[in-house]
Protein backbone atom coordinates (compact mmCIF):
# COMPACT_ATOMS: atom_id res chain seq x y z
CA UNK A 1 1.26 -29.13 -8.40
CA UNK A 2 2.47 -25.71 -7.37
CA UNK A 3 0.79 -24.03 -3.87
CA UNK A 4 0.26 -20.43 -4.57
CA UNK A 5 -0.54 -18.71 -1.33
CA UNK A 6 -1.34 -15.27 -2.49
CA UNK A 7 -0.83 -12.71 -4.50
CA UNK A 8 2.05 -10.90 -3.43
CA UNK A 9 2.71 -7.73 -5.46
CA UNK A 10 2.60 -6.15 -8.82
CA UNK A 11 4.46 -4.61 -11.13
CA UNK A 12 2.31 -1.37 -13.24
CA UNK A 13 3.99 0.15 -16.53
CA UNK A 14 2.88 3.51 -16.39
CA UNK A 15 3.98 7.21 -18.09
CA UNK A 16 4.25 9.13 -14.99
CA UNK A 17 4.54 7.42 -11.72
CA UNK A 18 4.72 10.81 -9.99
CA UNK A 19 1.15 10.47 -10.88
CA UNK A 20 0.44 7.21 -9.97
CA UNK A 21 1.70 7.43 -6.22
CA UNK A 22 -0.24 10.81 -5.67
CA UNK A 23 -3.55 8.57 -6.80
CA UNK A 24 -2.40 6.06 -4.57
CA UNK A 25 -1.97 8.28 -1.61
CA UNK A 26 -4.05 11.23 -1.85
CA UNK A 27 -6.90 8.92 -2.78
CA UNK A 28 -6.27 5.25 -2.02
CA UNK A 29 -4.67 6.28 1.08
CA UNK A 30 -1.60 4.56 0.77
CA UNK A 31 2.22 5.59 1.38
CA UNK A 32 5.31 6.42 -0.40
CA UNK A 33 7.40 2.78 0.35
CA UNK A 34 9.96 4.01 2.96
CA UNK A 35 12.63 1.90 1.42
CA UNK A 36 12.67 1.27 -2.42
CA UNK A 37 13.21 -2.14 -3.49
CA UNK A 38 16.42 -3.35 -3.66
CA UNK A 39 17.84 -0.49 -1.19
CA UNK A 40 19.23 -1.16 2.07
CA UNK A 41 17.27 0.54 4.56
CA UNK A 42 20.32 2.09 6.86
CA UNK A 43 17.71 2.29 9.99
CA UNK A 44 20.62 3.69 13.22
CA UNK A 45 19.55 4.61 16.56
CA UNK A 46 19.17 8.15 15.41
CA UNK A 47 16.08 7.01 13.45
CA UNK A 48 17.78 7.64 9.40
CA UNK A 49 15.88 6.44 7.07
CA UNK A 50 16.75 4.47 3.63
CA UNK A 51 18.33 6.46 0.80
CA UNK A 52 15.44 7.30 -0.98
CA UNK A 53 14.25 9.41 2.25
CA UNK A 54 10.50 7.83 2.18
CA UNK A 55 9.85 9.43 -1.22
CA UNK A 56 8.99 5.85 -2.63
CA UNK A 57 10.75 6.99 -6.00
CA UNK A 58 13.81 4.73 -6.98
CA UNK A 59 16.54 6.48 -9.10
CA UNK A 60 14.98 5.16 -12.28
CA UNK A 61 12.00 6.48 -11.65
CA UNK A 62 9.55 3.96 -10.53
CA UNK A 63 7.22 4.39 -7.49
CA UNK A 64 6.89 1.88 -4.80
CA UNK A 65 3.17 2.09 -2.76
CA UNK A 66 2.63 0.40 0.36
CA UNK A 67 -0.13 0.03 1.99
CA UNK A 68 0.34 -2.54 5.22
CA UNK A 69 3.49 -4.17 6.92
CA UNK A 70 5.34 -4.86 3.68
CA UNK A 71 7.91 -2.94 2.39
CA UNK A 72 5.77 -2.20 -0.56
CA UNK A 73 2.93 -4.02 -2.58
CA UNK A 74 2.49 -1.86 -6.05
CA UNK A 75 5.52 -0.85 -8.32
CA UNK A 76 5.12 1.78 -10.98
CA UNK A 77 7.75 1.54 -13.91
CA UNK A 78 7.93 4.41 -16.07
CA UNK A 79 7.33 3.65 -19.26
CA UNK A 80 5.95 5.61 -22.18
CA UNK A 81 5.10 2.79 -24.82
CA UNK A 82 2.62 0.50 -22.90
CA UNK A 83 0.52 0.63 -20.13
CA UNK A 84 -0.89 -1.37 -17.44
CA UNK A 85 0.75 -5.17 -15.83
CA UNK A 86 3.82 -5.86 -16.35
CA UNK A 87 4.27 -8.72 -13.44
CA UNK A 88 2.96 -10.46 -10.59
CA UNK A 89 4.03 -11.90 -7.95
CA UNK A 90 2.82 -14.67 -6.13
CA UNK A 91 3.83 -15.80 -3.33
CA UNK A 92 4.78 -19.41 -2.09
CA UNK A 93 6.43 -21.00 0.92
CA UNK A 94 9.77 -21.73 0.56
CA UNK A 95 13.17 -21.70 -0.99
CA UNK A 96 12.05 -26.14 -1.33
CA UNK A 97 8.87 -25.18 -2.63
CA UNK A 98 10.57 -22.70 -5.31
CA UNK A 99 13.05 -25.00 -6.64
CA UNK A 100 10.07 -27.85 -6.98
CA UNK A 101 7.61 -25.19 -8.54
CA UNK A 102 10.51 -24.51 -11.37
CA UNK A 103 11.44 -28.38 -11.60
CA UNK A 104 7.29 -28.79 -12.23
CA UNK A 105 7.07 -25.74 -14.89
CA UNK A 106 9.62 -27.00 -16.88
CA UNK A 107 9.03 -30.61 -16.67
CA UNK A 108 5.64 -29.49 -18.10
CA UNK A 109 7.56 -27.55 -20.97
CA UNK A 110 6.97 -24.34 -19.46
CA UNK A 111 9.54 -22.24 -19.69
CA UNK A 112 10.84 -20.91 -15.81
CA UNK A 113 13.92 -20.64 -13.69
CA UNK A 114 15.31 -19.44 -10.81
CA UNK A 115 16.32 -15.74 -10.27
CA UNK A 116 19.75 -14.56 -8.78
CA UNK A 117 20.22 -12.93 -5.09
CA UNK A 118 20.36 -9.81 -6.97
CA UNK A 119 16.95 -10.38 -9.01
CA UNK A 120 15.03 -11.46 -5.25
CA UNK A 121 16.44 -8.27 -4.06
CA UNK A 122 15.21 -6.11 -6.75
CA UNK A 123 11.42 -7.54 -5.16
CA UNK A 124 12.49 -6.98 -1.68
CA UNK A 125 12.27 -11.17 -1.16
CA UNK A 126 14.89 -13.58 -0.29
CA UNK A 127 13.93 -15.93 -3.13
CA UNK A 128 11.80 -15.66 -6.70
CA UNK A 129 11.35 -17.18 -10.15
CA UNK A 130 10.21 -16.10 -13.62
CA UNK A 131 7.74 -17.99 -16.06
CA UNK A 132 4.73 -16.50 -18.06
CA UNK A 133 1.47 -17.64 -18.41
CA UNK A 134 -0.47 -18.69 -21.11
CA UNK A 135 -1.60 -14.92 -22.10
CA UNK A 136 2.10 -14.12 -21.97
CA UNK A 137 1.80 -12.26 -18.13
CA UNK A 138 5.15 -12.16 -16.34
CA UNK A 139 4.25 -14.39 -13.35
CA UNK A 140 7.04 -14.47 -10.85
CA UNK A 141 6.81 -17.24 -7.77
CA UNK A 142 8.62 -15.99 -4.59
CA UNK A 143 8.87 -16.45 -0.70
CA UNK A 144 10.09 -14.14 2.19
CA UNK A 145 8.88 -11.10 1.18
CA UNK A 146 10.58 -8.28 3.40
CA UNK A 147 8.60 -6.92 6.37
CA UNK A 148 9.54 -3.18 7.15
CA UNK A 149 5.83 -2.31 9.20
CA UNK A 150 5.31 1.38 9.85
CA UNK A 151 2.28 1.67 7.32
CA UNK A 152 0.69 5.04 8.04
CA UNK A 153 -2.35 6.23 5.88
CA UNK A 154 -2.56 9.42 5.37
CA UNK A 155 -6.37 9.29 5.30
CA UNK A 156 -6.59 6.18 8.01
CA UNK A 157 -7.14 3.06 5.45
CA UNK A 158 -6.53 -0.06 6.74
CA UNK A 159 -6.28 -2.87 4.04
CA UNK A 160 -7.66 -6.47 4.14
CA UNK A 161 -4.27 -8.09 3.36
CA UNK A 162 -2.27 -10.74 5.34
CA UNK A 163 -2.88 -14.50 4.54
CA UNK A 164 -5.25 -13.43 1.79
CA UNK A 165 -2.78 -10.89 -0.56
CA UNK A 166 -2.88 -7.77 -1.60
CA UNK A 167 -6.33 -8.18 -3.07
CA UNK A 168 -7.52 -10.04 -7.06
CA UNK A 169 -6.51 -9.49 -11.13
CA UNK A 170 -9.24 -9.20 -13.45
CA UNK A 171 -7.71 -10.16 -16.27
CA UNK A 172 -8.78 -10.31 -19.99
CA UNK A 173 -7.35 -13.30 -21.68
CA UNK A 174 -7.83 -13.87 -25.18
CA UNK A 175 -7.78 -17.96 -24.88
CA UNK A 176 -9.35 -18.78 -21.78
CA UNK A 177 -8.52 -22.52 -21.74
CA UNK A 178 -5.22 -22.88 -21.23
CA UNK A 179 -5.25 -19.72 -18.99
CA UNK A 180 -7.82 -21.37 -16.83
CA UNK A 181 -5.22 -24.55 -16.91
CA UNK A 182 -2.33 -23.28 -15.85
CA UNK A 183 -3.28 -21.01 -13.04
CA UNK A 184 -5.58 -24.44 -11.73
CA UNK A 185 -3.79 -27.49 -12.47
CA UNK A 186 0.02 -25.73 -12.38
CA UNK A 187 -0.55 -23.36 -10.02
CA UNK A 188 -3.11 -25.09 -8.20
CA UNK A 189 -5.69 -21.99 -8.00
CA UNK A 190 -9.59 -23.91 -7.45
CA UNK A 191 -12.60 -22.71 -9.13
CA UNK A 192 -14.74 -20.40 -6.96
CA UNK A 193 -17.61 -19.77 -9.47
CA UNK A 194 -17.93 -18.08 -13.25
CA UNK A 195 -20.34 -16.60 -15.56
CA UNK A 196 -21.21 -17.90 -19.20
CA UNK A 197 -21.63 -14.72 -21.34
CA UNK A 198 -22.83 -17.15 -24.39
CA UNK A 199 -20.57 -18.80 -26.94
CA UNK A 200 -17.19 -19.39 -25.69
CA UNK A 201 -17.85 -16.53 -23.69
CA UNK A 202 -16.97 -16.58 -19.76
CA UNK A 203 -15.86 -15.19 -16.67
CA UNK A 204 -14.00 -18.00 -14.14
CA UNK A 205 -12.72 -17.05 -10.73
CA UNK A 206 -10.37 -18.69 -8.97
CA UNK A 207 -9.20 -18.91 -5.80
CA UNK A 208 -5.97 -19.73 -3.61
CA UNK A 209 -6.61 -19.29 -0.04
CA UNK A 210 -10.35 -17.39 1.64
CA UNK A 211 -10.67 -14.18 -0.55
CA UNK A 212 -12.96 -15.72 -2.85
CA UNK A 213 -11.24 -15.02 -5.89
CA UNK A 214 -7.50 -13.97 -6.34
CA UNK A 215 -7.09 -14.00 -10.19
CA UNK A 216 -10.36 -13.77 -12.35
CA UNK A 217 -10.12 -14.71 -16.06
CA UNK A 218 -12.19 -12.68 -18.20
CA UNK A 219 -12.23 -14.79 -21.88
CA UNK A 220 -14.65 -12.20 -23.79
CA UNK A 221 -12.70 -10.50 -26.05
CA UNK A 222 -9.39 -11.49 -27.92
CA UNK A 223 -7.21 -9.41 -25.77
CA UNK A 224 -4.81 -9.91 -23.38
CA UNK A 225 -4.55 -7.19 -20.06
CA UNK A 226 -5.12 -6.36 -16.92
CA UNK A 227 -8.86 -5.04 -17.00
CA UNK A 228 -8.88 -4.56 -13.16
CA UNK A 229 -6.98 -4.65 -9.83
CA UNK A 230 -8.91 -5.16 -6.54
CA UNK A 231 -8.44 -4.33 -3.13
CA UNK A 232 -10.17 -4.39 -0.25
CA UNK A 233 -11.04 -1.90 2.77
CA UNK A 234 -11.76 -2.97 6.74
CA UNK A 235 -14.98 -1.19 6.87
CA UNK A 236 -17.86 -0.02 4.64
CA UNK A 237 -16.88 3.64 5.76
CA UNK A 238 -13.30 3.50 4.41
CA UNK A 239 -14.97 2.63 1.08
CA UNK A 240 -17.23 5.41 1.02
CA UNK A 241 -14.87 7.49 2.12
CA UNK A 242 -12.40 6.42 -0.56
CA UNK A 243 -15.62 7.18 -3.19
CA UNK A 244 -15.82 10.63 -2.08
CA UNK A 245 -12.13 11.34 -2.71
CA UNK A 246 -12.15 9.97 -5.91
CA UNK A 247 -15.72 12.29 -6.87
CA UNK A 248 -14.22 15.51 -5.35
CA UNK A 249 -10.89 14.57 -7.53
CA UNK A 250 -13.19 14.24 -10.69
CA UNK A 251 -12.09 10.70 -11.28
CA UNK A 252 -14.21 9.01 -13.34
CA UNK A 253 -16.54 5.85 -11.88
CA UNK A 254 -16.68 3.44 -14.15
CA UNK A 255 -19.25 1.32 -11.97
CA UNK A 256 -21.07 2.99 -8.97
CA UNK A 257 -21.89 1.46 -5.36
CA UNK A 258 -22.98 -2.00 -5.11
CA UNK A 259 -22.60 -5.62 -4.10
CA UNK A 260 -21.83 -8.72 -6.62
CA UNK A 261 -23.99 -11.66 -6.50
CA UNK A 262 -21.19 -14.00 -6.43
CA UNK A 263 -18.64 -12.59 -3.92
CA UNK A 264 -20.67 -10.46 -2.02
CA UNK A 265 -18.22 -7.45 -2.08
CA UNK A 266 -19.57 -4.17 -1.50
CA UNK A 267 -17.24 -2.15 -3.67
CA UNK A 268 -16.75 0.71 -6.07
CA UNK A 269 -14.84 0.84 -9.82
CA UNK A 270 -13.12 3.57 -10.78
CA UNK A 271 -10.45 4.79 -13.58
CA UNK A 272 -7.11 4.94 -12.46
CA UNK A 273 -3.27 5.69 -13.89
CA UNK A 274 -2.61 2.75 -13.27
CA UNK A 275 -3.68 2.03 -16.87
CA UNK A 276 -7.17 -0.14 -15.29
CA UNK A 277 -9.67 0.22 -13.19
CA UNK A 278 -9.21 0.34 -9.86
CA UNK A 279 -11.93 -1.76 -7.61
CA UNK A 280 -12.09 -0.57 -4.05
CA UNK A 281 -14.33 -3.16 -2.07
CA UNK A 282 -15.41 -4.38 1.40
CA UNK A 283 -17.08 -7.49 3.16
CA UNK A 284 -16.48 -10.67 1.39
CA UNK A 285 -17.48 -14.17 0.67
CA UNK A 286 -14.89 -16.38 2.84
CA UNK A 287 -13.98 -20.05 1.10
CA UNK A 288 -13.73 -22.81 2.99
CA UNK A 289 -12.03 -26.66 2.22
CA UNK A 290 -15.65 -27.68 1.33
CA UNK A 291 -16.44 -25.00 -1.29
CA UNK A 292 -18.50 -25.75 -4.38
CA UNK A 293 -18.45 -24.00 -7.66
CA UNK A 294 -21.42 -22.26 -9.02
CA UNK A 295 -22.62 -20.69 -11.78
CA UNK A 296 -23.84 -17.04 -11.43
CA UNK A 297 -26.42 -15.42 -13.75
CA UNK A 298 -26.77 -12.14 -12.68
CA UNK A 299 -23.31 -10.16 -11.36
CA UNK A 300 -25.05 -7.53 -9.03
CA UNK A 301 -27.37 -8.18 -6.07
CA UNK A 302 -27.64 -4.29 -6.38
CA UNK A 303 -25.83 -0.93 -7.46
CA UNK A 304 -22.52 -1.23 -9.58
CA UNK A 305 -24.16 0.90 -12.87
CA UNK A 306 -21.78 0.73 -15.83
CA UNK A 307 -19.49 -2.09 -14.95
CA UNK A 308 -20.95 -4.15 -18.27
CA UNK A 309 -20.55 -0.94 -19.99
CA UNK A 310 -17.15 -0.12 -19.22
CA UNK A 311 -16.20 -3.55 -19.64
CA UNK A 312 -16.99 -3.60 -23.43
CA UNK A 313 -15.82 -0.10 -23.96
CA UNK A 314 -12.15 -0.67 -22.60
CA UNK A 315 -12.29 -4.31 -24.49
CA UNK A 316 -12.41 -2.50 -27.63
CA UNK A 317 -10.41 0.23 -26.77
CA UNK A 318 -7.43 -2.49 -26.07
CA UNK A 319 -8.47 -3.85 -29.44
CA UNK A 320 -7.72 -0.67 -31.36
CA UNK A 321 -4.79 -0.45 -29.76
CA UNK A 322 -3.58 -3.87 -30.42
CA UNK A 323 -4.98 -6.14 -28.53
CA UNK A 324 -2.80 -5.59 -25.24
């Protein structure tokens, strides 16, 4: 079985990235990248920076965001005919580990293989490889991710990164099974707890290291996307603080204040470019080795107003438009 550690970064198809990394900064409080991926950075005594100049904008066009001591977390690739994930990368131990992770993919019949030096460095890692899960997501398993530091917030956020990621997918998958399969007994992700909406409806969360869930798999509609990217804050303050940047912008919230029942994140949803919501969150459920799965019944101790709502309307919005 594969050892995912965390999730590393992600790739966003998006119509204006422009767009994209002002949200990011001006209200996330993150920063340009100050070396786009794949560019050297050309650091001298004289304190030059990379190419790019710390504009986070590659020559094609995409934005990089980062928002702690890697050289960036969130890529946004212009593109005008779809919206929302395009990859993710998760992130594993070990040029040994990656060439057993492939070896185990493909002895299962999964298609994978190893990327090129050139592919790695187009991630800003030293090693990666491609495969696709069962709801046809890019997943792409890498290790020595490049550490540049320097992370400045232009509005002081500090994220809840490290050991734990860059934060959880929320993920709408139109056959839950095999998705729920492959990320637990490929990619060895453990059940943290789920909801059953009825039917063959539910919600499973799963975990790969404390942050109680990493990737949650939402099997409720027959759709396949990315219905929302989380990421958390180092203090209750940052978080409202974030809230009232993104009311004074005229963002739409797509699920007010509140706390879940299940991870106990206090967090905020809102609408994004990104093409999902955006979840900004703080305070956590910690696993442990000794965890046990629950079920949950109830997704809100308090607060979070139109999360069900939104939910269903961008399930059938993604339905209309083709079901991903």
């Amino acid at each position: 079985m594969i050892a995912v550690r965390s999730l590393g970064y992600i790739g966003i198809a998006a119509p204006d990235p422009r767009a994209c990394l002002d949200y990011a900064t001006d209200i996330l409080g993150m920063m340009p990248a100050r070396a786009v991926a794949g560019e050297a950075f050309g650091l001298t005594d004289r304190g030059e920076s990379s190419a790019s100049g710390g504009s986070g904008i590659a020559c094609d066009g995409t934005a990089y965001l980062k928002l702690d001591e890697w050289q960036w977390r969130i890529a946004v690739h212009p593109e005008t005919d779809r919206r929302g994930l395009i990859y993710a990368g998760f992130e594993i131990g070990s040029r040994a580990e990656l060439e057993s992770s492939i070896a185990i993919l493909n002895e299962r019949g999964i298609a994978a293989r190893i990327g090129t030096a050139e592919e790695a460095r187009a991630r800003s890692v030293t090693g990666i490889g491609y495969t696709q899960d069962p709801a046809g997501n890019e997943i792409e398993l890498f290790y020595g991710p490049v550490m540049d530091g320097k992370f400045v917030s232009p509005h002081g956020v500090q994220y809840v990164t490290g050991a734990m990621g860059l934060g959880h997918l929320n993920l709408f998958v139109s056959d839950l099974a095999p998705c729920q399969d492959f990320y637990m007994t490929v990619l060895g992700f453990r059940l943290s707890d789920y909801f059953c909406m009825g039917g063959d409806a539910s919600i499973q969360f799963l975990h790969c290291n404390p942050r109680h869930h990493t990737v949650g798999l939402a099997g409720v509609a027959p759709i396949n996307a990315l219905q929302h990217l989380m990421l958390e804050m180092a203090s209750i303050d940052q978080v409202g603080q974030c809230l009232g940047r993104a009311e004074a912008a005229g963002l739409t919230i797509t699920g007010t204040l509140g706390r879940h029942s299940n991870d106990g994140v206090l967090s905020f949803y809102m609408e994004s470019p990104f093409g999902c919501d955006v979840e900004i969150g703080w305070e956590g459920v910690r696993i442990g080795p000794d965890w046990i799965a629950r079920e949950f019944v109830e997704g809100d101790i308090w607060g979070h107003k139109g999360i069900a709502e939104n939910v269903g309307k961008m399930a059938q919005m993604l339905i209309a438009r083709g079901g991903s």
